[in-house]
PDB file of N, CA and C in Angstrom:
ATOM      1  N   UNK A   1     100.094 104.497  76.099  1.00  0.00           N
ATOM      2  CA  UNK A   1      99.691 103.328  76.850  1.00  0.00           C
ATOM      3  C   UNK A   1      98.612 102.597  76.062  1.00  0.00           C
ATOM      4  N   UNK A   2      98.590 101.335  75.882  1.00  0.00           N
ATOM      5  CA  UNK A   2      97.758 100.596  74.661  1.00  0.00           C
ATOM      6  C   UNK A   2      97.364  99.352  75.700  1.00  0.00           C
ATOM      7  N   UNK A   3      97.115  99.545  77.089  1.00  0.00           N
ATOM      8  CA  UNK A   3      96.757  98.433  77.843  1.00  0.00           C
ATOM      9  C   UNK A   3      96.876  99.084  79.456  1.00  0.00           C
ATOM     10  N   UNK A   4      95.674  97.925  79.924  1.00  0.00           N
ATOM     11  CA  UNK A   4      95.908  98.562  81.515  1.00  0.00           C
ATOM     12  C   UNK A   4      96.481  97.595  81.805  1.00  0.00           C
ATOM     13  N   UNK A   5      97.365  98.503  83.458  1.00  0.00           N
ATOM     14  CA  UNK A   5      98.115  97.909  83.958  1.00  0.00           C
ATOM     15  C   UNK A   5      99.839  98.322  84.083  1.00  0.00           C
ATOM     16  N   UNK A   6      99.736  99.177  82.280  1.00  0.00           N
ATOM     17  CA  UNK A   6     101.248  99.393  81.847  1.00  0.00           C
ATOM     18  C   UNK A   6     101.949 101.125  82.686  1.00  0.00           C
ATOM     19  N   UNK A   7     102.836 100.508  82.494  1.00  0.00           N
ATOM     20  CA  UNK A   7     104.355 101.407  83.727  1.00  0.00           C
ATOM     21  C   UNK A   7     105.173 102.096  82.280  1.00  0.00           C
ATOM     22  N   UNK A   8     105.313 103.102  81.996  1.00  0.00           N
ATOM     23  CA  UNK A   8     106.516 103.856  81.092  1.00  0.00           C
ATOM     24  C   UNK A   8     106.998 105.036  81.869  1.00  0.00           C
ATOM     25  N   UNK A   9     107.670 104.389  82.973  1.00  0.00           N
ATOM     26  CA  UNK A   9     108.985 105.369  83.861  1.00  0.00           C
ATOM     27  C   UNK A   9     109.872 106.330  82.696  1.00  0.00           C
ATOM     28  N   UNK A  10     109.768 105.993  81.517  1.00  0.00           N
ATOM     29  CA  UNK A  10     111.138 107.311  80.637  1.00  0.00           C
ATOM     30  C   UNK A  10     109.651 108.023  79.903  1.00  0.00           C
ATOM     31  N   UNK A  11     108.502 107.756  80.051  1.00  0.00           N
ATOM     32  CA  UNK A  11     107.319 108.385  79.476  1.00  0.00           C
ATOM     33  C   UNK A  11     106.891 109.150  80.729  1.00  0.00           C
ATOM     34  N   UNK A  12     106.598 108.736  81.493  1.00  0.00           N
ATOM     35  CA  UNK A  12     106.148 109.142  83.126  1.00  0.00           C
ATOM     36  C   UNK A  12     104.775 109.155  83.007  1.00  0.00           C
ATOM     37  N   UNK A  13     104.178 108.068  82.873  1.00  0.00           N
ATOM     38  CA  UNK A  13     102.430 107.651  82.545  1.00  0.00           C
ATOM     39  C   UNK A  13     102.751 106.279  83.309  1.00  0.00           C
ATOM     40  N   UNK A  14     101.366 106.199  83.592  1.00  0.00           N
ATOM     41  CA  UNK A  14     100.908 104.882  84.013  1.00  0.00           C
ATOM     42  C   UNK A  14      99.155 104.845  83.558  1.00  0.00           C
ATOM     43  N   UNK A  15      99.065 103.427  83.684  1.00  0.00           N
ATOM     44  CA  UNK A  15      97.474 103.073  83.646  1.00  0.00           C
ATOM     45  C   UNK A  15      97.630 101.827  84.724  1.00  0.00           C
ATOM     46  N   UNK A  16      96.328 101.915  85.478  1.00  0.00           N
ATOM     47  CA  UNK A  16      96.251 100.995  86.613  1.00  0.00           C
ATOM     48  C   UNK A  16      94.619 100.643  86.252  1.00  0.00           C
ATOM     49  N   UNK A  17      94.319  99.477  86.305  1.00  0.00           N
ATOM     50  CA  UNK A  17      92.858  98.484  87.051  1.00  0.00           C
ATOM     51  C   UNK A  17      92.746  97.908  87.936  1.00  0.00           C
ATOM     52  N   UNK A  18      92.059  98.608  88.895  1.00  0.00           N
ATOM     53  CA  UNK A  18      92.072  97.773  90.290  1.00  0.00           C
ATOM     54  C   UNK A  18      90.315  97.348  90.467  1.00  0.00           C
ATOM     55  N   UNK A  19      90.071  96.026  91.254  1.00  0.00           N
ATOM     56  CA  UNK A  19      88.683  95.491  91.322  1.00  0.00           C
ATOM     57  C   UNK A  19      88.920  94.528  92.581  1.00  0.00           C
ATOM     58  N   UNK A  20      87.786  94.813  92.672  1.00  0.00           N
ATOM     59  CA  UNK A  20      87.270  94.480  94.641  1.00  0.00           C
ATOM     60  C   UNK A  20      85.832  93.572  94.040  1.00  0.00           C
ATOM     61  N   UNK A  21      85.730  92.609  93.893  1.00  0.00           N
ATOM     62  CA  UNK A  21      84.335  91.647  93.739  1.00  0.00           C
ATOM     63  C   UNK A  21      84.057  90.739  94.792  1.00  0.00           C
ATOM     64  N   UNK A  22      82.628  91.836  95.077  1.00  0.00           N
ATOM     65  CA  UNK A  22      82.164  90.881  96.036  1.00  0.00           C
ATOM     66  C   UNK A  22      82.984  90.952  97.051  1.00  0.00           C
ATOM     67  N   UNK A  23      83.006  92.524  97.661  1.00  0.00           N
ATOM     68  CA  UNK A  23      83.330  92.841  99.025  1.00  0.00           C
ATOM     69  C   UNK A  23      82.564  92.750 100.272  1.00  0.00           C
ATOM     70  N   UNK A  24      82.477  91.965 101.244  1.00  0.00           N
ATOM     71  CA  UNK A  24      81.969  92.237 102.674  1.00  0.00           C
ATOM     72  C   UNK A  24      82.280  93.457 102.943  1.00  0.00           C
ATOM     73  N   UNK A  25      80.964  94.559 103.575  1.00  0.00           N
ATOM     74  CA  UNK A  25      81.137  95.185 104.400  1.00  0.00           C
ATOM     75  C   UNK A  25      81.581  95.129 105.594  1.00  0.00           C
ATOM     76  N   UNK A  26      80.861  94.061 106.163  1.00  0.00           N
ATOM     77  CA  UNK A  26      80.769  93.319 107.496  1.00  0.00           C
ATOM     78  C   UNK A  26      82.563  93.588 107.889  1.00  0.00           C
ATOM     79  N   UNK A  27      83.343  93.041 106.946  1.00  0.00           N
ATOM     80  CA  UNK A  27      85.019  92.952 107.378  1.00  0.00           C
ATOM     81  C   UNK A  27      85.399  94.548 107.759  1.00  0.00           C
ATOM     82  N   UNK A  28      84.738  95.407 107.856  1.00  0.00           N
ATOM     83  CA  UNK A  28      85.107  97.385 107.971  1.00  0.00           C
ATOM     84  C   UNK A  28      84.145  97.606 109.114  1.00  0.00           C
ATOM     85  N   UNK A  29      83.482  96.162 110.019  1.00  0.00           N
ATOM     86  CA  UNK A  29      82.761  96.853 111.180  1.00  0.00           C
ATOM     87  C   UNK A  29      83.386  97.551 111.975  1.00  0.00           C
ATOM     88  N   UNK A  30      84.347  97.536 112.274  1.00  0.00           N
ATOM     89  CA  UNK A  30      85.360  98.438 113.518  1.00  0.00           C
ATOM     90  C   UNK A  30      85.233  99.899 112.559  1.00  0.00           C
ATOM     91  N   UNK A  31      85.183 100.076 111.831  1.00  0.00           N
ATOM     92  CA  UNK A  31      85.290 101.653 110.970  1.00  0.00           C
ATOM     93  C   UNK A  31      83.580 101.865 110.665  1.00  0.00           C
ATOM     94  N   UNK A  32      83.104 101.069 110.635  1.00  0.00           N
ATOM     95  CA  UNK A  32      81.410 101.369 109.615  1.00  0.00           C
ATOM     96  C   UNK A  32      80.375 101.676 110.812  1.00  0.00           C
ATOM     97  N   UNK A  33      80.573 100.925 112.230  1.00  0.00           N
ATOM     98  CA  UNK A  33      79.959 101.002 113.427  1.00  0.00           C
ATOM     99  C   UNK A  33      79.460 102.071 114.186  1.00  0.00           C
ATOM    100  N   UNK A  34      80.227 103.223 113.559  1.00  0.00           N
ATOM    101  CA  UNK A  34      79.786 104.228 114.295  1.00  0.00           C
ATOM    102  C   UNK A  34      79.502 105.289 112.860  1.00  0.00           C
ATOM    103  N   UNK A  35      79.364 104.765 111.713  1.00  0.00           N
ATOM    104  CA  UNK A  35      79.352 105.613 110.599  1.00  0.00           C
ATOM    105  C   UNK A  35      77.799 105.620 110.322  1.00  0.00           C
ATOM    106  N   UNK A  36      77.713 106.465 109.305  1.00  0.00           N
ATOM    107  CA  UNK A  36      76.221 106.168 108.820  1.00  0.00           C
ATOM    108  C   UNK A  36      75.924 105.543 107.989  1.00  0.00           C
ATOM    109  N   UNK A  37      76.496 104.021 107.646  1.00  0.00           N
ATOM    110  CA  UNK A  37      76.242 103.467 107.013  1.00  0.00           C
ATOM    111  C   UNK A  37      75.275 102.354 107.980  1.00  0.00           C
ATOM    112  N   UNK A  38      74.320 102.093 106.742  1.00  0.00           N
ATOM    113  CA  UNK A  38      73.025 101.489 107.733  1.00  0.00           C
ATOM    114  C   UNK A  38      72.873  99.978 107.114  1.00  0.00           C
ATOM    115  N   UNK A  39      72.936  98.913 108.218  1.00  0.00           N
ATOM    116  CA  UNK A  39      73.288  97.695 107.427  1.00  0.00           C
ATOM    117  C   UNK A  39      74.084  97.078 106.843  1.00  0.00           C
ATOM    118  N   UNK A  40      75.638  97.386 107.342  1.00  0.00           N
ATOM    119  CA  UNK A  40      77.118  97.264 106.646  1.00  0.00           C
ATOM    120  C   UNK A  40      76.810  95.910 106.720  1.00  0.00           C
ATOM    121  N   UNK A  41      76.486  95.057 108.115  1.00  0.00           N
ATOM    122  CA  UNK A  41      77.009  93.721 108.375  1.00  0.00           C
ATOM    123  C   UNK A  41      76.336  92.387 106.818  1.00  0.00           C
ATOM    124  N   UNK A  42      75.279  93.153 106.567  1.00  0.00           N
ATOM    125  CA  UNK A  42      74.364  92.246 105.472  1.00  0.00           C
ATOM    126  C   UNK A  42      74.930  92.890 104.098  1.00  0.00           C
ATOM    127  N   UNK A  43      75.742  94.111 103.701  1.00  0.00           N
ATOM    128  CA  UNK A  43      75.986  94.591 102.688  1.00  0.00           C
ATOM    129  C   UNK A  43      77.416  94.062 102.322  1.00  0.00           C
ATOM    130  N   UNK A  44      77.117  93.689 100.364  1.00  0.00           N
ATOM    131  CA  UNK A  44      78.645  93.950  99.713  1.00  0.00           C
ATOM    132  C   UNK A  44      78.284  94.940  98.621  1.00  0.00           C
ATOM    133  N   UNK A  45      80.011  95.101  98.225  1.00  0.00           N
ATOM    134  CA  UNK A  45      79.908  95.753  97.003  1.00  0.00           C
ATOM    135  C   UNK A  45      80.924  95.199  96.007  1.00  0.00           C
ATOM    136  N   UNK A  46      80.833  95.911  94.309  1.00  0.00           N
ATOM    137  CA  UNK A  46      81.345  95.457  93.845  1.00  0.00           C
ATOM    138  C   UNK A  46      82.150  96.282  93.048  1.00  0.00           C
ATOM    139  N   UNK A  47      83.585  96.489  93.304  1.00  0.00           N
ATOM    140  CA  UNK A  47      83.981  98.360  92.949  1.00  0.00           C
ATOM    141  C   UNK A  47      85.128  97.682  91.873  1.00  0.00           C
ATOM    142  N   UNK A  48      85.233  98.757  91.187  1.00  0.00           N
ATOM    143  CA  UNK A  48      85.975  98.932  89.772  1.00  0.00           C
ATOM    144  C   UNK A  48      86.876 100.355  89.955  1.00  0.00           C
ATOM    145  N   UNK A  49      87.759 100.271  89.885  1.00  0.00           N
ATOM    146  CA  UNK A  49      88.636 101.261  89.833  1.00  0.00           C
ATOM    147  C   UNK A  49      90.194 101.814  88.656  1.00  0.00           C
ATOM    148  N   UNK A  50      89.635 102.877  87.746  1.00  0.00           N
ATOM    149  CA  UNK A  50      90.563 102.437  86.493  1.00  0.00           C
ATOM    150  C   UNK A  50      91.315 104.138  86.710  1.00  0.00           C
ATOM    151  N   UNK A  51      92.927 103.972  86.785  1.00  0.00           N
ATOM    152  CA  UNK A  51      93.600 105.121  86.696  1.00  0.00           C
ATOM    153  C   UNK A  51      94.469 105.673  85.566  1.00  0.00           C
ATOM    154  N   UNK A  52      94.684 106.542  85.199  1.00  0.00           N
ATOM    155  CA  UNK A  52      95.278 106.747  83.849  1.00  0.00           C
ATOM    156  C   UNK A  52      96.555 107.675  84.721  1.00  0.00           C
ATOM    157  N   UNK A  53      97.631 107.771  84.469  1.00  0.00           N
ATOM    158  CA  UNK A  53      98.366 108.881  85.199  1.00  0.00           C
ATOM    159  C   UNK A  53      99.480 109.730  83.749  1.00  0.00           C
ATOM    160  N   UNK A  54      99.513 110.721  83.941  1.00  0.00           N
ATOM    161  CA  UNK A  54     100.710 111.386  82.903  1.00  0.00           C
ATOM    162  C   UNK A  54     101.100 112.639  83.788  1.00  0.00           C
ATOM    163  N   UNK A  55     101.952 113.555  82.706  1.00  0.00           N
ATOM    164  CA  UNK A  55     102.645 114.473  83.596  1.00  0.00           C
ATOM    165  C   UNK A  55     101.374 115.545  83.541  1.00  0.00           C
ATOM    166  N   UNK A  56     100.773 115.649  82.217  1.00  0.00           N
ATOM    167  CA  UNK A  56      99.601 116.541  82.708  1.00  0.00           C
ATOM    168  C   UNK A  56      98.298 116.395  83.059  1.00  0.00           C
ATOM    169  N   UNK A  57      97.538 115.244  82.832  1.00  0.00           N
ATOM    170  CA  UNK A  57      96.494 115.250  83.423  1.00  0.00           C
ATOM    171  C   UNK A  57      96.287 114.119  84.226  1.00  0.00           C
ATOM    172  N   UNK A  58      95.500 113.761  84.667  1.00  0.00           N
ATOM    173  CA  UNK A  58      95.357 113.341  85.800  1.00  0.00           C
ATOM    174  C   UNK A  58      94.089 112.511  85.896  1.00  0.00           C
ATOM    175  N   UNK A  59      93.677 111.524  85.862  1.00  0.00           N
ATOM    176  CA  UNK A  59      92.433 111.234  85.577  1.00  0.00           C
ATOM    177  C   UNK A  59      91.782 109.623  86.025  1.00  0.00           C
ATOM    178  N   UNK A  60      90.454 109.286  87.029  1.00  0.00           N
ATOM    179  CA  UNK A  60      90.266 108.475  87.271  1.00  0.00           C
ATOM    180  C   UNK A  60      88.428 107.864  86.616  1.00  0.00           C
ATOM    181  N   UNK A  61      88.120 106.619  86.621  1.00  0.00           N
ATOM    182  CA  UNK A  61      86.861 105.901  86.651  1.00  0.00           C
ATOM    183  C   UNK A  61      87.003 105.195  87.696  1.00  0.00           C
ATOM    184  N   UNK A  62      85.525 105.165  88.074  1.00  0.00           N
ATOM    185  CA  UNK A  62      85.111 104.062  89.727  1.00  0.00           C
ATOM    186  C   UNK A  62      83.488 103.645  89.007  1.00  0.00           C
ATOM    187  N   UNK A  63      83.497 102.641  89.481  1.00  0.00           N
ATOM    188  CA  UNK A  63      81.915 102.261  89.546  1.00  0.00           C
ATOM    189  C   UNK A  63      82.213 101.036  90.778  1.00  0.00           C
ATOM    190  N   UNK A  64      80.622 101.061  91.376  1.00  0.00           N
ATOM    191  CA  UNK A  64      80.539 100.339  92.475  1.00  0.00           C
ATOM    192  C   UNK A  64      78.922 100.016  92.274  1.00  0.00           C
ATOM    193  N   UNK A  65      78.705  98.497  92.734  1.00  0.00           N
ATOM    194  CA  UNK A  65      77.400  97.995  92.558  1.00  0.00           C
ATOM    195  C   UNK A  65      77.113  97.456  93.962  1.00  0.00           C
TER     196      UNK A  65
END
């Protein structure tokens, strides 16, 4: 795999980038309301999510600001 994003079904790998910028909490009040998260309604975040997949390992990155 030489790029994210790419699919090789006769390899059986993948790579995925997924990104959330500049998420409202506020939109997860029905779930966050009774959680311990303190101050959802005034909070965002900003999450990064990178997956690598093959037949043997298995492997993810996250960062969130």
């Amino acid at each position: 795999m030489d790029r994210p994003g790419a699919l090789d079904p006769d390899a059986l790998t993948a790579s995925f980038d997924l990104e959330a910028a500049k998420f409202q909490l506020d939109r997860l009040a029905p779930i966050l309301e009774h959680s311990g998260v303190v101050d959802y309604a005034a909070t965002s975040v900003d999450t990064r999510l990178h997956l690598d997949i093959d037949r043997s390992v298995r492997s993810f990155r996250a960062a969130s600001t």
